[in-house]
Protein backbone atom coordinates (compact mmCIF):
# COMPACT_ATOMS: atom_id res chain seq x y z
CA UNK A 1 92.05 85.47 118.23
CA UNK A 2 89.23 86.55 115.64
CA UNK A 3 85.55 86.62 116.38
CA UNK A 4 85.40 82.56 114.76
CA UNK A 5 88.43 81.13 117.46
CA UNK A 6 86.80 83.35 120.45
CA UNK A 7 83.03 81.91 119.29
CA UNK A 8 83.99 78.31 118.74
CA UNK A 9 86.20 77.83 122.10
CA UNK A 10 83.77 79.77 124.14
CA UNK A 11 80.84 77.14 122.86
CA UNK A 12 83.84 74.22 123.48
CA UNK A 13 83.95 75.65 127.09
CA UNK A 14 80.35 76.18 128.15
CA UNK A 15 79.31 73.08 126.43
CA UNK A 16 81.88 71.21 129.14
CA UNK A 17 80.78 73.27 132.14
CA UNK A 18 83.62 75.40 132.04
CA UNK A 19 81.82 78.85 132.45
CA UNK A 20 85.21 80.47 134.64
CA UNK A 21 87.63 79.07 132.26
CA UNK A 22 85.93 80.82 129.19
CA UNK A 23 85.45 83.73 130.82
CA UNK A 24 89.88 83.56 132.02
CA UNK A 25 90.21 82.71 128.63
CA UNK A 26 88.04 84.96 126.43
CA UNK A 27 86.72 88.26 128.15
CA UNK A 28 88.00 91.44 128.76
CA UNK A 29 89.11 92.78 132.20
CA UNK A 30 86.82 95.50 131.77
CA UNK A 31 83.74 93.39 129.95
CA UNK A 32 80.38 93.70 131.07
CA UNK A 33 77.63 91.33 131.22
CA UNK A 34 73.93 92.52 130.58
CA UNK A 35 71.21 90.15 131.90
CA UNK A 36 67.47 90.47 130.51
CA UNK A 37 66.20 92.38 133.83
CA UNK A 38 67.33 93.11 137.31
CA UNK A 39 66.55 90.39 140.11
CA UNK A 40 67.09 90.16 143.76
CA UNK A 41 69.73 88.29 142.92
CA UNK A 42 71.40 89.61 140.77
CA UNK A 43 71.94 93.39 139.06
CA UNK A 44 71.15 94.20 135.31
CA UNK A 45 74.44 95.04 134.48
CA UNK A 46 77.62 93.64 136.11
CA UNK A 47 80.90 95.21 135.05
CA UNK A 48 84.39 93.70 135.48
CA UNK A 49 85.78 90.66 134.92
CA UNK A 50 85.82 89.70 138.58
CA UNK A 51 82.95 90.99 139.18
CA UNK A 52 81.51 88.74 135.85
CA UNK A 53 82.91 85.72 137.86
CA UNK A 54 81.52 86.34 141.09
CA UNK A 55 78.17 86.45 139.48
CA UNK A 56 78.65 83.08 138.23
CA UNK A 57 79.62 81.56 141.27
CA UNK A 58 76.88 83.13 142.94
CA UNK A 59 74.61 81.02 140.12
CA UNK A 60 76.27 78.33 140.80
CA UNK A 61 75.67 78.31 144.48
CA UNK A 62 72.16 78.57 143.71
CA UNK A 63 71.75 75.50 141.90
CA UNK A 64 70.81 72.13 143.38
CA UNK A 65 71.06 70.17 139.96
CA UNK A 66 72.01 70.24 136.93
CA UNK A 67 69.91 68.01 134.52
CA UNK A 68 70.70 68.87 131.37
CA UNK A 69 72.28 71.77 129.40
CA UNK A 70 72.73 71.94 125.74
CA UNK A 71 74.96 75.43 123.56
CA UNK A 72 74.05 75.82 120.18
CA UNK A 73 76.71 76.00 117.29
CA UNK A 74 77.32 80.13 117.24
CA UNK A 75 75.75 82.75 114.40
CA UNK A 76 79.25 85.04 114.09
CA UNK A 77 79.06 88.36 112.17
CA UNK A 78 83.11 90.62 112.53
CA UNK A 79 82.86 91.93 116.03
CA UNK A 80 79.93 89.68 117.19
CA UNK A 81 78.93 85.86 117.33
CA UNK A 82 75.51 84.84 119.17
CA UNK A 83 74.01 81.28 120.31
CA UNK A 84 71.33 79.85 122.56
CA UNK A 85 71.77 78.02 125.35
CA UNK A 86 69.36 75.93 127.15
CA UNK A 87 69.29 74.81 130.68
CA UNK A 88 67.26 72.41 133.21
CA UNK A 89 68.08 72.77 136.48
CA UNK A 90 66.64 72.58 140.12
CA UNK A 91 67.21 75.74 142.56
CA UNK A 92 67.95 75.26 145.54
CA UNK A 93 65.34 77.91 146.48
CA UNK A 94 62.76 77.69 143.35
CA UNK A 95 62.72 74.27 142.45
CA UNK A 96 63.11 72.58 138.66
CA UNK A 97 62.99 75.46 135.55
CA UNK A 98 63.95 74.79 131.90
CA UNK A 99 65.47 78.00 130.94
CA UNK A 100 66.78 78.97 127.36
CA UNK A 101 68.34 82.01 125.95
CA UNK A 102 69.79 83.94 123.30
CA UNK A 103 73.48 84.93 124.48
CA UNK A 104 74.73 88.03 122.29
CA UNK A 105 79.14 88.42 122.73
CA UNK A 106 80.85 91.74 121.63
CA UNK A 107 84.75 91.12 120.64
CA UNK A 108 87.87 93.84 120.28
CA UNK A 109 91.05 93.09 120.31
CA UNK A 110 90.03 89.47 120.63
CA UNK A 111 88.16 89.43 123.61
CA UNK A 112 84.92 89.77 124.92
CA UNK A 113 84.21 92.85 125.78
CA UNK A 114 80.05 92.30 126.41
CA UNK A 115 77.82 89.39 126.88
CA UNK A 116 74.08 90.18 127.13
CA UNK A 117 71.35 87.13 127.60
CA UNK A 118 67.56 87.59 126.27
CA UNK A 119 64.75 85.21 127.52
């Protein structure tokens, strides 16, 4: 797949809810996912595939509600595509946030191969 495909299917899938299905689809086995800081939750960096989708399970678990969440058409240069994504949700544990960030995707060989999120 070229950087376009792996862009516009990974929006398709995210903008349906379908974070593991994207990431079966479209990453690497070895990709690694870079969030904007470390939490108690969750590590800066998270390498592996599996280890990727354990991560977002664990997110999932975590939320109470989801109210609203909204992908932006992708930005694709050769080997990289960006796009925002914006989310309201209620935590279980912290209550109702509006997040929205800037996800960054690194392709070879046609797949993912690094994701990194900025606030």
């Amino acid at each position: 797949m070229t950087t376009q495909e792996i862009a516009g299917r990974l929006v398709e899938l995210c903008r349906k809810g379908e974070f593991n299905t994207a990431q079966s689809e479209l990453f690497s086995k070895d990709a690694v996912s870079v969030e904007p800081y470390s939490t108690p939750d969750f590590e800066k960096e998270t390498k592996g595939l599996d280890a990727i989708k354990a991560k977002g399970e664990k997110w999932m678990s975590m939320v109470e509600k989801t109210h609203s969440m909204e992908v932006s058409d992708p930005l694709i240069a050769a080997n990289s595509f960006a796009c925002t994504m914006h989310m309201h949700v209620t935590m279980k544990e912290h209550g109702e946030m509006d997040m929205k960030e800037l996800c960054v995707y690194t392709v070879k060989d046609g797949k993912i191969i690094k994701e990194e999120f900025f606030m």
